[in-house]
Protein backbone atom coordinates (compact mmCIF):
# COMPACT_ATOMS: atom_id res chain seq x y z
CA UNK A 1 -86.10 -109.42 -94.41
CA UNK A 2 -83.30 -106.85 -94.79
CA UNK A 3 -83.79 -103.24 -95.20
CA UNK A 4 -82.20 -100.94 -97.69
CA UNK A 5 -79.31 -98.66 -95.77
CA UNK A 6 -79.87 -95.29 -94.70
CA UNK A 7 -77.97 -93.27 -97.25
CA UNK A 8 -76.53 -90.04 -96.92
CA UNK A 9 -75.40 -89.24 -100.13
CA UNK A 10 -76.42 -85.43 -101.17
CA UNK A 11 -78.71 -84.26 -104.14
CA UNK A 12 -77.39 -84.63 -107.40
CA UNK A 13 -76.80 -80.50 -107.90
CA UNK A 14 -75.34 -80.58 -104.20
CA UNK A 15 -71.32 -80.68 -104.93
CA UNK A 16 -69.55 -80.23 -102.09
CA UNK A 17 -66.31 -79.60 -103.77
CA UNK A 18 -66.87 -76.50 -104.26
CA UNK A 19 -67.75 -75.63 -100.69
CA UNK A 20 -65.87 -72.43 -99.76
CA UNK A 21 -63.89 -74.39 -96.75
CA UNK A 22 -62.92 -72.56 -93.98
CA UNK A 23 -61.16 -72.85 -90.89
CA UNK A 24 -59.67 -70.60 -87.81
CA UNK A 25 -61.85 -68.04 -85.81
CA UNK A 26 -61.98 -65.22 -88.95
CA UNK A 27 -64.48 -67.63 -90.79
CA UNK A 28 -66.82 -68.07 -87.85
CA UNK A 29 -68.46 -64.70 -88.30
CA UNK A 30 -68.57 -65.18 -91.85
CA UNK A 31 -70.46 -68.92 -91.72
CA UNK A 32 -72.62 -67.51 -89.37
CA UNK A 33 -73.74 -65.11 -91.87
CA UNK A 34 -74.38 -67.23 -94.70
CA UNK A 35 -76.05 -70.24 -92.47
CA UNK A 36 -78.57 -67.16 -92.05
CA UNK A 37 -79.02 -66.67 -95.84
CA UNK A 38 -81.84 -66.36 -97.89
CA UNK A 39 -81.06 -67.90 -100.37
CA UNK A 40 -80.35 -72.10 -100.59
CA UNK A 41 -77.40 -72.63 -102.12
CA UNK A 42 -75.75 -69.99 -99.52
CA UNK A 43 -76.76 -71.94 -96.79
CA UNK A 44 -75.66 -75.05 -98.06
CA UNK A 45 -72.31 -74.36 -98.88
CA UNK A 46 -71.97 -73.00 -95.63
CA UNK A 47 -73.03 -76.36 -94.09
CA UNK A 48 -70.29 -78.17 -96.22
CA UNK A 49 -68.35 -75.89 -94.53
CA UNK A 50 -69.52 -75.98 -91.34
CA UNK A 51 -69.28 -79.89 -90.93
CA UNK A 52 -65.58 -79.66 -91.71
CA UNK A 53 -64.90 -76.92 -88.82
CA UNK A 54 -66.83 -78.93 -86.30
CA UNK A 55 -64.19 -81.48 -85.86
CA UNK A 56 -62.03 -78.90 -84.25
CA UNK A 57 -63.68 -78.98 -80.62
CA UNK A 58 -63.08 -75.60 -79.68
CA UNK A 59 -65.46 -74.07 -82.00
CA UNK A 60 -68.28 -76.27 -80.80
CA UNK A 61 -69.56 -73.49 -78.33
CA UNK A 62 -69.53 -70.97 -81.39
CA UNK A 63 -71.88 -72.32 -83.86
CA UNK A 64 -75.47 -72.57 -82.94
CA UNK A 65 -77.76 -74.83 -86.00
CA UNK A 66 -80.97 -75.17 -84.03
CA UNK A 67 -82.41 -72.48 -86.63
CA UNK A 68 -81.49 -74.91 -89.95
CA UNK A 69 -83.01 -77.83 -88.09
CA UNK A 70 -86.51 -76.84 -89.49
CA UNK A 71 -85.26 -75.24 -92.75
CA UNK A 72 -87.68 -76.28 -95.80
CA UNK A 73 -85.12 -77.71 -98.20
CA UNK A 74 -84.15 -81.30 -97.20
CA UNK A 75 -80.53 -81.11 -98.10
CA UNK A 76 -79.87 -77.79 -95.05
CA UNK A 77 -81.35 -80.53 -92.76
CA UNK A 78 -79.25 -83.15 -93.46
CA UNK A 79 -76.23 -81.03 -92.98
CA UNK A 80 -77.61 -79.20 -90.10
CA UNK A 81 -77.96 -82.68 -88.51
CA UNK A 82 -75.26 -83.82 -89.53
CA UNK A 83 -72.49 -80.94 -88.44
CA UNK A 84 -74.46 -81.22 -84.80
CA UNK A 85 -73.84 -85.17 -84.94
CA UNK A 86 -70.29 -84.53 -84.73
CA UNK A 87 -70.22 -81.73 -82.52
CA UNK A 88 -71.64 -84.71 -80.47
CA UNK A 89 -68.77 -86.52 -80.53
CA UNK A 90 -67.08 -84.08 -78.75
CA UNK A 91 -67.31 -84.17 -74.82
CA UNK A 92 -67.77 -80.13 -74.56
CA UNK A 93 -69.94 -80.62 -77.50
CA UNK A 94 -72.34 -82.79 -76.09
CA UNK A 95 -72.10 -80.41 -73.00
CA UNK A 96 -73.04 -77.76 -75.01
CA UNK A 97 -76.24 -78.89 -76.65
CA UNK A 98 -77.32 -79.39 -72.31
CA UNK A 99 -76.70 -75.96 -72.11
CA UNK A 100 -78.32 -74.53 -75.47
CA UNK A 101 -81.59 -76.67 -75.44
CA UNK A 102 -80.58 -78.33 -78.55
CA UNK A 103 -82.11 -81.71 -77.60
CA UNK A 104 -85.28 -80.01 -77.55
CA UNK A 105 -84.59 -78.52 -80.87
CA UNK A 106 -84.33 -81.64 -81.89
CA UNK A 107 -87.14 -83.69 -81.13
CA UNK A 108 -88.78 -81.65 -83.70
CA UNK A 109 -86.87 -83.92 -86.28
CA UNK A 110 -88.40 -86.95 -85.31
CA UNK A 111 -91.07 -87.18 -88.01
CA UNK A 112 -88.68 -85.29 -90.47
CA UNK A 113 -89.76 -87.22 -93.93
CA UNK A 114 -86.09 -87.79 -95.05
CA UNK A 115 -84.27 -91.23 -93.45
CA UNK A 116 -80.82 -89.41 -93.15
CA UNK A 117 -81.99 -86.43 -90.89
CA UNK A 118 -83.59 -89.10 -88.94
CA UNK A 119 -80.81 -90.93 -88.03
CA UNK A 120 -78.85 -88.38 -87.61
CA UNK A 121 -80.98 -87.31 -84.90
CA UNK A 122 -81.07 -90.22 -83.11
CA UNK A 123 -77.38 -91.03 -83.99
CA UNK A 124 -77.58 -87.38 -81.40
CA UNK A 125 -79.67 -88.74 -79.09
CA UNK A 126 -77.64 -91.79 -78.58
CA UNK A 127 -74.73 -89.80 -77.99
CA UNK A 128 -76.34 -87.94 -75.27
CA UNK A 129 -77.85 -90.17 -73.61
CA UNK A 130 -74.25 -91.90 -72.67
CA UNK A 131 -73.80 -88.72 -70.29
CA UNK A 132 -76.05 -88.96 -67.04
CA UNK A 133 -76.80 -85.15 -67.84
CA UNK A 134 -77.76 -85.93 -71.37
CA UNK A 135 -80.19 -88.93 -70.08
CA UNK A 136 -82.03 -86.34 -68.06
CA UNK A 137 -82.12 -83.71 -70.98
CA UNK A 138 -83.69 -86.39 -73.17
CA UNK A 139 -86.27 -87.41 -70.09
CA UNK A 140 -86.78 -83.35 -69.41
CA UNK A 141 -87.44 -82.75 -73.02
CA UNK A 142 -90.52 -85.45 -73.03
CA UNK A 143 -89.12 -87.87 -75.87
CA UNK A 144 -89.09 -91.01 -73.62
CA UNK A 145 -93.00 -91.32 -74.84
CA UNK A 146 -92.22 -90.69 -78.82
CA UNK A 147 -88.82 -92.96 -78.44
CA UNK A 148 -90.85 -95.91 -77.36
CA UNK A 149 -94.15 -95.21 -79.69
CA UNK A 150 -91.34 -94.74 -83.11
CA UNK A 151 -89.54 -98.41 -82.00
CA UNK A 152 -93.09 -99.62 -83.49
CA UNK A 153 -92.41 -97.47 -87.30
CA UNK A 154 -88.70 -96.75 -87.26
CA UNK A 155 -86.64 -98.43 -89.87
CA UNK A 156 -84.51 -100.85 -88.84
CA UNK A 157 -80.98 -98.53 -88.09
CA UNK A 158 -82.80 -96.23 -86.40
CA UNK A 159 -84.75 -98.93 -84.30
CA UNK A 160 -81.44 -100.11 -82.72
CA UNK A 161 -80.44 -96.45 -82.06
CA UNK A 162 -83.53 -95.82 -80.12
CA UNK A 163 -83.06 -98.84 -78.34
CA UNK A 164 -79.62 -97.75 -77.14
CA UNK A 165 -81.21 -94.48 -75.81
CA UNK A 166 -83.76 -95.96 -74.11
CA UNK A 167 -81.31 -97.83 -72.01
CA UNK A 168 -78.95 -95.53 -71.14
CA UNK A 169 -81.98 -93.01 -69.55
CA UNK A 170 -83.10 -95.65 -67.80
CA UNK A 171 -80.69 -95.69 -66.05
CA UNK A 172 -81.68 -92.39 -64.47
CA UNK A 173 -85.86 -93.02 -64.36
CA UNK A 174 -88.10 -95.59 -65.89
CA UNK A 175 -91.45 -94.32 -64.84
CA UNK A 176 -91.90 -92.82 -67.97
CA UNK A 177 -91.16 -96.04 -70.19
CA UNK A 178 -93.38 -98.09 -68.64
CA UNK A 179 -96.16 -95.58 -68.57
CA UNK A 180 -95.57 -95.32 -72.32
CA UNK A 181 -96.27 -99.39 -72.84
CA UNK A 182 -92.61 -100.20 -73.79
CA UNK A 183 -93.16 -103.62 -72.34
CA UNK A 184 -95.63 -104.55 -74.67
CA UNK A 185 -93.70 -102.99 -77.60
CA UNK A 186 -90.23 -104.76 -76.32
CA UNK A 187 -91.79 -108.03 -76.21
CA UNK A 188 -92.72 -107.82 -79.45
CA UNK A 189 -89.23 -107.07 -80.90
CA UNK A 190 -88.10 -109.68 -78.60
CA UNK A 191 -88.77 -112.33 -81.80
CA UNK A 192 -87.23 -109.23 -84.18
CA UNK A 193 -85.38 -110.79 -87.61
CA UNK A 194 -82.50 -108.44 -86.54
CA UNK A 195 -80.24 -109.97 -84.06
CA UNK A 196 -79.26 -106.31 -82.60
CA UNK A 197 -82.35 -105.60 -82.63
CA UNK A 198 -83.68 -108.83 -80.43
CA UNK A 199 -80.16 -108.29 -78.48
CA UNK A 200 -80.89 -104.57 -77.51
CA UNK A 201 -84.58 -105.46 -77.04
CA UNK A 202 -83.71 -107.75 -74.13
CA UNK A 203 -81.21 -104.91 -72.48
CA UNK A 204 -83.84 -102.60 -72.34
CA UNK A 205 -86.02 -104.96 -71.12
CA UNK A 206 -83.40 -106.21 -68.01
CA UNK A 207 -83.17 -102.25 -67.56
CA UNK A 208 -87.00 -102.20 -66.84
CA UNK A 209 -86.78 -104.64 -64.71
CA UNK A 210 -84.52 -103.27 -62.24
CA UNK A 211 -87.49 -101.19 -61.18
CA UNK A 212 -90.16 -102.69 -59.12
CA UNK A 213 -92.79 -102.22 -61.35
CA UNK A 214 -90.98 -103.09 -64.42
CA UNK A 215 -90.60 -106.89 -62.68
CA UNK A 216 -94.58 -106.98 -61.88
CA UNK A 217 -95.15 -105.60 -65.97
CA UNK A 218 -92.75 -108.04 -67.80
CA UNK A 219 -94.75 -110.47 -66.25
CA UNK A 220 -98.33 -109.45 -66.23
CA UNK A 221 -97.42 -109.32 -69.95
CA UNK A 222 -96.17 -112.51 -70.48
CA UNK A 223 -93.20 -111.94 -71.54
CA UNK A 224 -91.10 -114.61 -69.67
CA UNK A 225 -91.78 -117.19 -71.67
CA UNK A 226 -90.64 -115.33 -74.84
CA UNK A 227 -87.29 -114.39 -72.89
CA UNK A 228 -87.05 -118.33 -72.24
CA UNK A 229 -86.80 -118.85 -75.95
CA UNK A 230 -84.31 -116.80 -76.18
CA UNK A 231 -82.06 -118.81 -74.15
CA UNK A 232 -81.78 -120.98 -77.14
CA UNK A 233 -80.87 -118.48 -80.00
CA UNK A 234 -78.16 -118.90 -81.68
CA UNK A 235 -76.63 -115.70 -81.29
CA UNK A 236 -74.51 -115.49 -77.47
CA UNK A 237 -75.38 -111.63 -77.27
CA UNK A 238 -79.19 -112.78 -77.46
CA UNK A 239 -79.13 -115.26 -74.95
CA UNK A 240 -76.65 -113.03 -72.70
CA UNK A 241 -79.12 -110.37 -72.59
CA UNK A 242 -82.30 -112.77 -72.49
CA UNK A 243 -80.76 -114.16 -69.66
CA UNK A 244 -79.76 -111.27 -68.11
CA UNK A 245 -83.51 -109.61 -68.16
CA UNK A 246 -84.63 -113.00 -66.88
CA UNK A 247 -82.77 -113.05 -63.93
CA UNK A 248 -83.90 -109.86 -62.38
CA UNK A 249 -87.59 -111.13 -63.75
CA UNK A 250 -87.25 -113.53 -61.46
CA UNK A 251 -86.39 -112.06 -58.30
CA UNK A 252 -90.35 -112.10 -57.42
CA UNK A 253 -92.27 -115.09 -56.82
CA UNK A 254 -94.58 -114.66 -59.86
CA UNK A 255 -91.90 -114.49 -62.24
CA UNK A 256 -90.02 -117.29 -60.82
CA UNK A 257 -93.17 -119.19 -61.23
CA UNK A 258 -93.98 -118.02 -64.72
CA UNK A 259 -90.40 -119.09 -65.50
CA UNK A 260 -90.47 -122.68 -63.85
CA UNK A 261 -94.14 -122.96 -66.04
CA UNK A 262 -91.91 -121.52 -69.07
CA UNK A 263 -89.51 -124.75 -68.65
CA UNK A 264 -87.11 -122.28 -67.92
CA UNK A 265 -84.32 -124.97 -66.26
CA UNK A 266 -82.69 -126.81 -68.94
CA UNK A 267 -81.98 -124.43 -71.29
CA UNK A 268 -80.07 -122.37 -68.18
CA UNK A 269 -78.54 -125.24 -67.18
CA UNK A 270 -76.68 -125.56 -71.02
CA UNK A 271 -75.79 -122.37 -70.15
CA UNK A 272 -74.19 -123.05 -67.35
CA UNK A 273 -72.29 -125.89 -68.52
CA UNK A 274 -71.34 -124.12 -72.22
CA UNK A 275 -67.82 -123.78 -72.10
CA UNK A 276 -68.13 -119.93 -73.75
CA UNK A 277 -71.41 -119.11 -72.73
CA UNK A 278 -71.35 -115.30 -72.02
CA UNK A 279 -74.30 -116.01 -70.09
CA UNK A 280 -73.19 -118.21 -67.62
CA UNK A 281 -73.07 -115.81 -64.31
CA UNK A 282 -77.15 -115.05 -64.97
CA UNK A 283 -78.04 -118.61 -65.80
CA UNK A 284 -76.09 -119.72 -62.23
CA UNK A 285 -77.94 -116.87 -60.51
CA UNK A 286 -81.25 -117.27 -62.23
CA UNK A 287 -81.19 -121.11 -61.31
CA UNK A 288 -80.40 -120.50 -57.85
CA UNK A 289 -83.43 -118.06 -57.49
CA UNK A 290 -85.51 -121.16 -59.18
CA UNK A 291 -84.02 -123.55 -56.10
CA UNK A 292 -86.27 -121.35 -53.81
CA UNK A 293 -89.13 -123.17 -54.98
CA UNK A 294 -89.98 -126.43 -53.79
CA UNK A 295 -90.16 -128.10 -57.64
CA UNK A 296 -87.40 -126.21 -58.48
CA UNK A 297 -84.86 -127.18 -56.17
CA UNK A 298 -86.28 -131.05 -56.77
CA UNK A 299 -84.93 -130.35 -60.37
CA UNK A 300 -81.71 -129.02 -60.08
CA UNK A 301 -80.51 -131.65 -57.08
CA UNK A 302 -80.20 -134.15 -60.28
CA UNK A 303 -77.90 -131.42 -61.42
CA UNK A 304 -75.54 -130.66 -58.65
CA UNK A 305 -72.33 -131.64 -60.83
CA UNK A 306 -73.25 -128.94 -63.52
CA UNK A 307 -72.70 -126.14 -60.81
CA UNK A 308 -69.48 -127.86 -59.29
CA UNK A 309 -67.94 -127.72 -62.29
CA UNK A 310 -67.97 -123.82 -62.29
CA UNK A 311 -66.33 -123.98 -59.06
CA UNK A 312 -63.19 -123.94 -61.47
CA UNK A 313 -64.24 -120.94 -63.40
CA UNK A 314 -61.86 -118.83 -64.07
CA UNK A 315 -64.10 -115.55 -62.98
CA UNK A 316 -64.60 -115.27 -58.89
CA UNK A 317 -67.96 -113.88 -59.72
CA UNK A 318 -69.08 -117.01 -61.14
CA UNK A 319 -67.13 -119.55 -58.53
CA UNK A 320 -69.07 -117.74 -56.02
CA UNK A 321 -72.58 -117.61 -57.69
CA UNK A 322 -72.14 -121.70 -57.99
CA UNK A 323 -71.46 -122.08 -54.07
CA UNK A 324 -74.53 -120.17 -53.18
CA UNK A 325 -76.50 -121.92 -55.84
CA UNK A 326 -75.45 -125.66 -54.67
CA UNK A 327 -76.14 -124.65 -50.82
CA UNK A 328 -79.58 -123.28 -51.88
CA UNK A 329 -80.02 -126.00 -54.02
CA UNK A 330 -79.12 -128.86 -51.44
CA UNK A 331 -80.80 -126.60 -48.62
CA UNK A 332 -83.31 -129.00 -46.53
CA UNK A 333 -86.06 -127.92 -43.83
CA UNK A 334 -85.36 -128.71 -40.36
């Protein structure tokens, strides 16, 4: 079912027109002033202001909005948000907030009742979490926990956002989002209505389970055989992440054997053999890992001609994940 957009049009009585614009390093002392104001309307023309002035990189370090971010009137939030989110877009921007705790400042928006100053905050977070020091500001602040519990109430934008955070930080530690129970709340958004959503599900998911004990949770949970269906959806980026978390799932015996119980061979094998399957270099290596079991490899020896074919590939990645599959596949005992 499709949700309304998050809209970011001001209040009715809001006109920005008549902001008093200002640019150059004689209006900083001045905005500054006024973002400090008593009284509403001061502030928020200042804000207009303010998210014009941003753009210009240099006067990132100069304008500090961490006190608006809890301001009472709706409209100084949005702004306040919204003249950070593009001071994120700026490299010594995003460097910046690292240095002036804004994350932290932040975090207090995440249960902020209006949907703009929401996603502008995690439009933030996403932003930051790109840089391997803005990862570990987001893990040092404490939001992995809140990230992974809000996946289960967010609206639908800011769902994919958080998503996108989560794996970029895990990058840097997952301990956190697995103590949290993002496994549980992944799987579930594995069968998401939203394509992104069920695409970006999966990534985090293959993140997790580069860690040890994000293989042994995705499948105490059960979630292989939900990433197995995926290998049939009809969107590529679906199945290329599905396959992708599957393949490091199955590194360990138990999920190779949750994934043979799964029937998880012929739909890897159509990915294999699709002639644009973005998949393809997971399915090959997620097949050959299958060929270390006994029933396994007694599958895939009827199949021998599907992995030659890749031998052709254009991509030397994938010419060389089909020769280790077919020798592991037509390996025999002595």
């Amino acid at each position: 079912m499709a949700q309304a957009r998050i809209s970011a049009m001001l209040p009715p009585d809001i006109d920005p027109t008549k902001a008093p614009v200002a640019f150059g390093e004689r209006a900083l002392p001045k905005l500054n002033e006024e973002l400090q104001s008593p009284e509403l309307l001061t502030r928020q023309r200042a804000l207009m202001a303010l998210c014009d002035l941003v753009h210009d990189p240099e006067n990132v370090y100069q304008l500090m909005l961490k006190t608006l971010l809890l301001d009472h009137d709706s409209t100084v939030r949005q702004k306040s948000t919204e003249a950070l989110h593009i001071m994120a877009m700026h490299h010594v921007g995003r460097h910046g907030f690292i240095q002036n705790g804004v994350i932290s400042a932040l975090a207090q928006l995440l249960d902020d009742p209006v949907d703009i100053c929401r996603k502008n905050t995690h439009q933030i977070f996403e932003m930051m979490a790109k840089l391997p020091e803005g990862a570990v500001g987001i893990l040092h602040a404490g939001l992995i926990p809140s990230l992974v519990f809000k996946l289960k109430t967010e609206l639908d934008e800011i769902q994919e956002l958080i998503l996108d955070t989560l794996a970029n930080c895990l990058c840097v530690e997952a301990f956190e989002a697995l103590a949290s129970g993002a496994v549980t709340i992944l799987k579930q958004k594995l069968t998401h209505s939203s394509v992104a959503i069920r695409s970006k599900a999966a990534w985090v998911l293959l993140g997790l389970s580069t860690h040890p004990e994000g293989k042994n949770m995705v499948c105490e949970e059960d979630v292989i055989p939900v990433l197995v269906s995926l290998l049939e959806d009809t969107e590529p980026e679906v199945q290329a992440s599905a396959t992708g978390a599957l393949m490091l799932a199955t590194v360990t015996p138990q999920g190779r054997y949750s994934a043979l119980g799964a029937e998880a061979i012929p739909p890897l094998l159509k990915l294999v053999a699709g002639e644009t399957s973005k998949a393809r270099l997971s399915a090959i290596k997620t097949l050959t890992m299958l060929a270390e079991l006994p029933e396994g490899r007694k599958t895939l020896l009827d199949h021998i001609d599907t992995f030659q074919q890749c031998l052709n590939d254009p991509s030397e990645a994938v010419k060389r994940a089909a020769t280790i599959a077919i020798r592991v596949i037509k390996w025999k005992p002595f």
